[in-house]
N, C-alpha and C. Protein backbone atom coordinates (compact mmCIF):
# COMPACT_ATOMS: atom_id res chain seq x y z
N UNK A 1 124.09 104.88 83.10
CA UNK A 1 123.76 105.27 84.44
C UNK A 1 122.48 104.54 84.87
N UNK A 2 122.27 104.31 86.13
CA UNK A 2 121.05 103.13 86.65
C UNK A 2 120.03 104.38 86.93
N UNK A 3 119.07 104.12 86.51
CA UNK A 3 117.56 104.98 86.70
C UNK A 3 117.34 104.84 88.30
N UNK A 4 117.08 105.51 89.20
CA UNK A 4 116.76 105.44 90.51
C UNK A 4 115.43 105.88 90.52
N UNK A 5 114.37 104.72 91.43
CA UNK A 5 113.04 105.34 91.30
C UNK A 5 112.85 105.45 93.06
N UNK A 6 112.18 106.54 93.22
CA UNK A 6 111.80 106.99 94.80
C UNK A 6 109.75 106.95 94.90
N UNK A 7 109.76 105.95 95.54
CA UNK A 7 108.40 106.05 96.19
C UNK A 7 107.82 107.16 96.91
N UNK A 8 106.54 107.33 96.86
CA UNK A 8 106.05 108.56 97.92
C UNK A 8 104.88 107.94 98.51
N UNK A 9 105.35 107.69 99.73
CA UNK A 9 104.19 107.33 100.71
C UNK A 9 103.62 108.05 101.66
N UNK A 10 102.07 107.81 102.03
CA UNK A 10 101.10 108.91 102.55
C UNK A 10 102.50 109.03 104.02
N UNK A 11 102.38 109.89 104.38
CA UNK A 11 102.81 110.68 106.02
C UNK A 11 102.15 110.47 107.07
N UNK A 12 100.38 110.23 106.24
CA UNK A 12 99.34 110.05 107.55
C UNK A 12 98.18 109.18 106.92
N UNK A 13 96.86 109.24 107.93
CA UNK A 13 95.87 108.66 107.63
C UNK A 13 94.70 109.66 107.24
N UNK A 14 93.75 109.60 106.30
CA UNK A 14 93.43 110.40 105.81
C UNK A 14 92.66 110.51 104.51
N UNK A 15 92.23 111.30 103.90
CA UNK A 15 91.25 110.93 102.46
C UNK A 15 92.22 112.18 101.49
N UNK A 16 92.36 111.78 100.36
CA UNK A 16 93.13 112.23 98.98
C UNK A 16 92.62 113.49 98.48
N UNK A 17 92.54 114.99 99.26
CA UNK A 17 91.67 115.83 98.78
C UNK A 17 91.89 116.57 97.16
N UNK A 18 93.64 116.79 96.85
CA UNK A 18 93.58 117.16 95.64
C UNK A 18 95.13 116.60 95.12
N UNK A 19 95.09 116.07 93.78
CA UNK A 19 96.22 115.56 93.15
C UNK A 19 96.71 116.63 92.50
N UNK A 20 98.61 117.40 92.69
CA UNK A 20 98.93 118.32 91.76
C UNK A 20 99.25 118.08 90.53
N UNK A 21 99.75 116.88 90.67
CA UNK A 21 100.62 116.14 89.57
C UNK A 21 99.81 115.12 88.55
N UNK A 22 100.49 114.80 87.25
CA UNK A 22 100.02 113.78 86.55
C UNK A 22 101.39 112.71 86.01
N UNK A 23 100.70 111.92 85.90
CA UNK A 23 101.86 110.97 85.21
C UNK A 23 102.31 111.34 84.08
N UNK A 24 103.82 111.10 83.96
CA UNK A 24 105.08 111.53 83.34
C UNK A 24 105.26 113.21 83.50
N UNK A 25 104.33 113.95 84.53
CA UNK A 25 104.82 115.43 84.87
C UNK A 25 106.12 115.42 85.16
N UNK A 26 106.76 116.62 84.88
CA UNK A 26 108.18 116.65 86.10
C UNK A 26 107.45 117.66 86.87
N UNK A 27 108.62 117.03 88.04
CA UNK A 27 108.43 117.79 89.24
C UNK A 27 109.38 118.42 89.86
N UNK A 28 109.53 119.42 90.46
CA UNK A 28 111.00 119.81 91.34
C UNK A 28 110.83 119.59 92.83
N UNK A 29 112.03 119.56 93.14
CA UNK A 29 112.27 119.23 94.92
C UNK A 29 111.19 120.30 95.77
N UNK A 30 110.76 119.72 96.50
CA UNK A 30 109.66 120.21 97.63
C UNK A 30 108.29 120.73 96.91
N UNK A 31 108.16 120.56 95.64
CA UNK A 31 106.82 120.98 94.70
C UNK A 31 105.68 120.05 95.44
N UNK A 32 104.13 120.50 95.74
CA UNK A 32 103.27 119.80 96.24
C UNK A 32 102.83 118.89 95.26
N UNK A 33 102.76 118.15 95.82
CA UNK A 33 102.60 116.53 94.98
C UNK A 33 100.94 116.28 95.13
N UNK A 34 100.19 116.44 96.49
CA UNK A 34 99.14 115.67 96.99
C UNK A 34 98.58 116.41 97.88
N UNK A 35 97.30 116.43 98.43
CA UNK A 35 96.76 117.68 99.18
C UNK A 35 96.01 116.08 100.19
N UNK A 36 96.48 115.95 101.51
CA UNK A 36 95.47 114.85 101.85
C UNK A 36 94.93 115.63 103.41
N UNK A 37 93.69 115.56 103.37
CA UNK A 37 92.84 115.69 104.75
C UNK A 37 92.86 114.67 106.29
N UNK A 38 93.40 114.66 107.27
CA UNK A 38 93.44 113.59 107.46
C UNK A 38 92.42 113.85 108.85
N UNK A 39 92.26 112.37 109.51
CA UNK A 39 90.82 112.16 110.32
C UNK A 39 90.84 113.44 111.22
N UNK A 40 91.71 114.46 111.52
CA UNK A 40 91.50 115.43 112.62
C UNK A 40 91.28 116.33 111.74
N UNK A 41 90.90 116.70 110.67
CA UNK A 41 90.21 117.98 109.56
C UNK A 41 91.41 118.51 109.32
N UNK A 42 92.89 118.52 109.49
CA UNK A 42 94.27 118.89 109.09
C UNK A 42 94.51 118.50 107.53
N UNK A 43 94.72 119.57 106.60
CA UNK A 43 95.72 119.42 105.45
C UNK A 43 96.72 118.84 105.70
N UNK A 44 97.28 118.19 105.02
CA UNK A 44 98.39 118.25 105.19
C UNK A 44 99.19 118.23 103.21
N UNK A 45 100.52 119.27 102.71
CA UNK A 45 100.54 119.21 101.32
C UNK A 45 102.13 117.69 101.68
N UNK A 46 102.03 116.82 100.65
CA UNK A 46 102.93 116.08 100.62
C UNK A 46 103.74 116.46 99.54
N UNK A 47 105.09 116.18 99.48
CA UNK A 47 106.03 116.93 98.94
C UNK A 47 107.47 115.87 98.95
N UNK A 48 108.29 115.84 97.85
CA UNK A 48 109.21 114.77 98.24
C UNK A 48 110.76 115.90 97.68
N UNK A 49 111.94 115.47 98.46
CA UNK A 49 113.09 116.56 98.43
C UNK A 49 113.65 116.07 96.94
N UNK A 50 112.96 115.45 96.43
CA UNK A 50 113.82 115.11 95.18
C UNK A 50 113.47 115.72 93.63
N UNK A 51 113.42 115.72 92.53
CA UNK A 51 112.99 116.24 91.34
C UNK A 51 113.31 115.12 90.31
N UNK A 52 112.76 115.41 89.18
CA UNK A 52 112.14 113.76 88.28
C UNK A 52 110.78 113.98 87.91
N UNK A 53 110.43 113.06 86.56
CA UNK A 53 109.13 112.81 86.33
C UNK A 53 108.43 111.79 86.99
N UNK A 54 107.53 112.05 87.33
CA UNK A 54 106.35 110.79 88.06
C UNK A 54 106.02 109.92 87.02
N UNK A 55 106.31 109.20 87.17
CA UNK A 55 106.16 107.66 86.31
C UNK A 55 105.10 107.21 86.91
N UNK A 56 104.53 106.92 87.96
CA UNK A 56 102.89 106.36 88.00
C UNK A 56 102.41 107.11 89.29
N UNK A 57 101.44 107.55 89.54
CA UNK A 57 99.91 107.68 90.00
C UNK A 57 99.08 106.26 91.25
N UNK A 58 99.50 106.09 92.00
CA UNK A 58 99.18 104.94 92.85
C UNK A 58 97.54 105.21 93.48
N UNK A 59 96.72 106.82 93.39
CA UNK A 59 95.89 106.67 93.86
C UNK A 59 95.07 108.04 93.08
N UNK A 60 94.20 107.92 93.87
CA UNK A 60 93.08 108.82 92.91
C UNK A 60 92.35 110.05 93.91
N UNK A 61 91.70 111.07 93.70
CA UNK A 61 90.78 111.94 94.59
C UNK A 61 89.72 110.97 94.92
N UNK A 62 89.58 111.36 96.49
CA UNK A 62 89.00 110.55 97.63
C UNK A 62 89.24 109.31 97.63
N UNK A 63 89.99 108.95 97.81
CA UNK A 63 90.81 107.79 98.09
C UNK A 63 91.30 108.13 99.54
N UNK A 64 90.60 107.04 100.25
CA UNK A 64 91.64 106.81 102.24
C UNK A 64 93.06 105.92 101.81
N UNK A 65 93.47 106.89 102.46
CA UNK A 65 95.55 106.79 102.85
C UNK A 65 95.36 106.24 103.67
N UNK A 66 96.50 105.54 104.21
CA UNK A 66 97.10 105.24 105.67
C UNK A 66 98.93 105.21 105.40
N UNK A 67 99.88 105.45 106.03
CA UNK A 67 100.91 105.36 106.12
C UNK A 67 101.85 104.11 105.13
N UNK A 68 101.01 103.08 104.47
CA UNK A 68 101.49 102.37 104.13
C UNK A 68 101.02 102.23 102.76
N UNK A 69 100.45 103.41 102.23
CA UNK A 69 99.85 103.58 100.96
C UNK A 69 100.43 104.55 100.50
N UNK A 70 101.36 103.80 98.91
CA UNK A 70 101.93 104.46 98.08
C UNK A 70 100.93 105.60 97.22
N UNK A 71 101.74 106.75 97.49
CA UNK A 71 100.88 107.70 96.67
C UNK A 71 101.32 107.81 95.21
N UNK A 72 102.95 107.46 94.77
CA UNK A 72 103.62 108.36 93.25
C UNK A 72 104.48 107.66 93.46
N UNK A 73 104.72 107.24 92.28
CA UNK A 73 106.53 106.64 91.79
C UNK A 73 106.84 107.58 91.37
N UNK A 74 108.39 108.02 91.31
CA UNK A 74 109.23 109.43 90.70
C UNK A 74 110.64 108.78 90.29
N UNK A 75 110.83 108.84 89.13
CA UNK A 75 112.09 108.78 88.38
C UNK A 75 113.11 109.80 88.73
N UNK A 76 113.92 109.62 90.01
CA UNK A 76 114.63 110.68 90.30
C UNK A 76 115.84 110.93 89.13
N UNK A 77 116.02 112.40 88.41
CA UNK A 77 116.83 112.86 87.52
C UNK A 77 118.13 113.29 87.81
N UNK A 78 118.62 112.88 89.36
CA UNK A 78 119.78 113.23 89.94
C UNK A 78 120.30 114.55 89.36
N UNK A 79 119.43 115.85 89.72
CA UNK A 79 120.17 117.12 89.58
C UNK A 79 120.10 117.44 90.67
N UNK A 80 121.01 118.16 91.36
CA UNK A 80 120.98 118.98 92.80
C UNK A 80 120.51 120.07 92.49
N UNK A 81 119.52 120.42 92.97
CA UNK A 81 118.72 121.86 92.69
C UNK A 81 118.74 122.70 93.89
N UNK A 82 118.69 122.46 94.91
CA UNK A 82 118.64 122.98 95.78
C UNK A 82 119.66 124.19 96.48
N UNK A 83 118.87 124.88 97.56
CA UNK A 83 119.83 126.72 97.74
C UNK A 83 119.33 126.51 99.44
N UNK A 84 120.54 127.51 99.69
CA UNK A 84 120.13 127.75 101.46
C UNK A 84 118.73 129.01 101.31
């Protein structure tokens, strides 16, 4: 079976307030990944619909995002987990 890897990129612009995750954690679908502040004093938690271990770490606490900055690689484990 082919390994599928899913990127997670910032949503916004903003500084890296808290990392949940570590490399090779698993994670499940909608689990908070990233806590980022962005320039209007808004949280915002980033979160990806998929589940898998995080294979790498692209950034660090206080670190500025912008939309085009990878936050996490994730080894998606293709289980459907999900419920209404």
């Amino acid at each position: 079976m082919k390994d599928i890897f899913q990127t997670v990129y910032s949503p916004c612009c903003g500084t890296v307030e808290k990392i949940f995750v570590e490399p090779m954690s698993y994670v499940y679908e909608w689990e908070k990944l990233v806590l980022i502040k962005t320039n209007e004093e808004k949280e915002i938690e980033v979160s990806i619909g998929v589940s898998g271990n995080i294979t790498a770490l692209e950034i660090s606490q206080g670190q500025y995002v912008t939309p085009d900055t990878a936050l996490a690689v994730l080894k998606d484990d293709l289980e459907i987990t999900g419920s209404d």
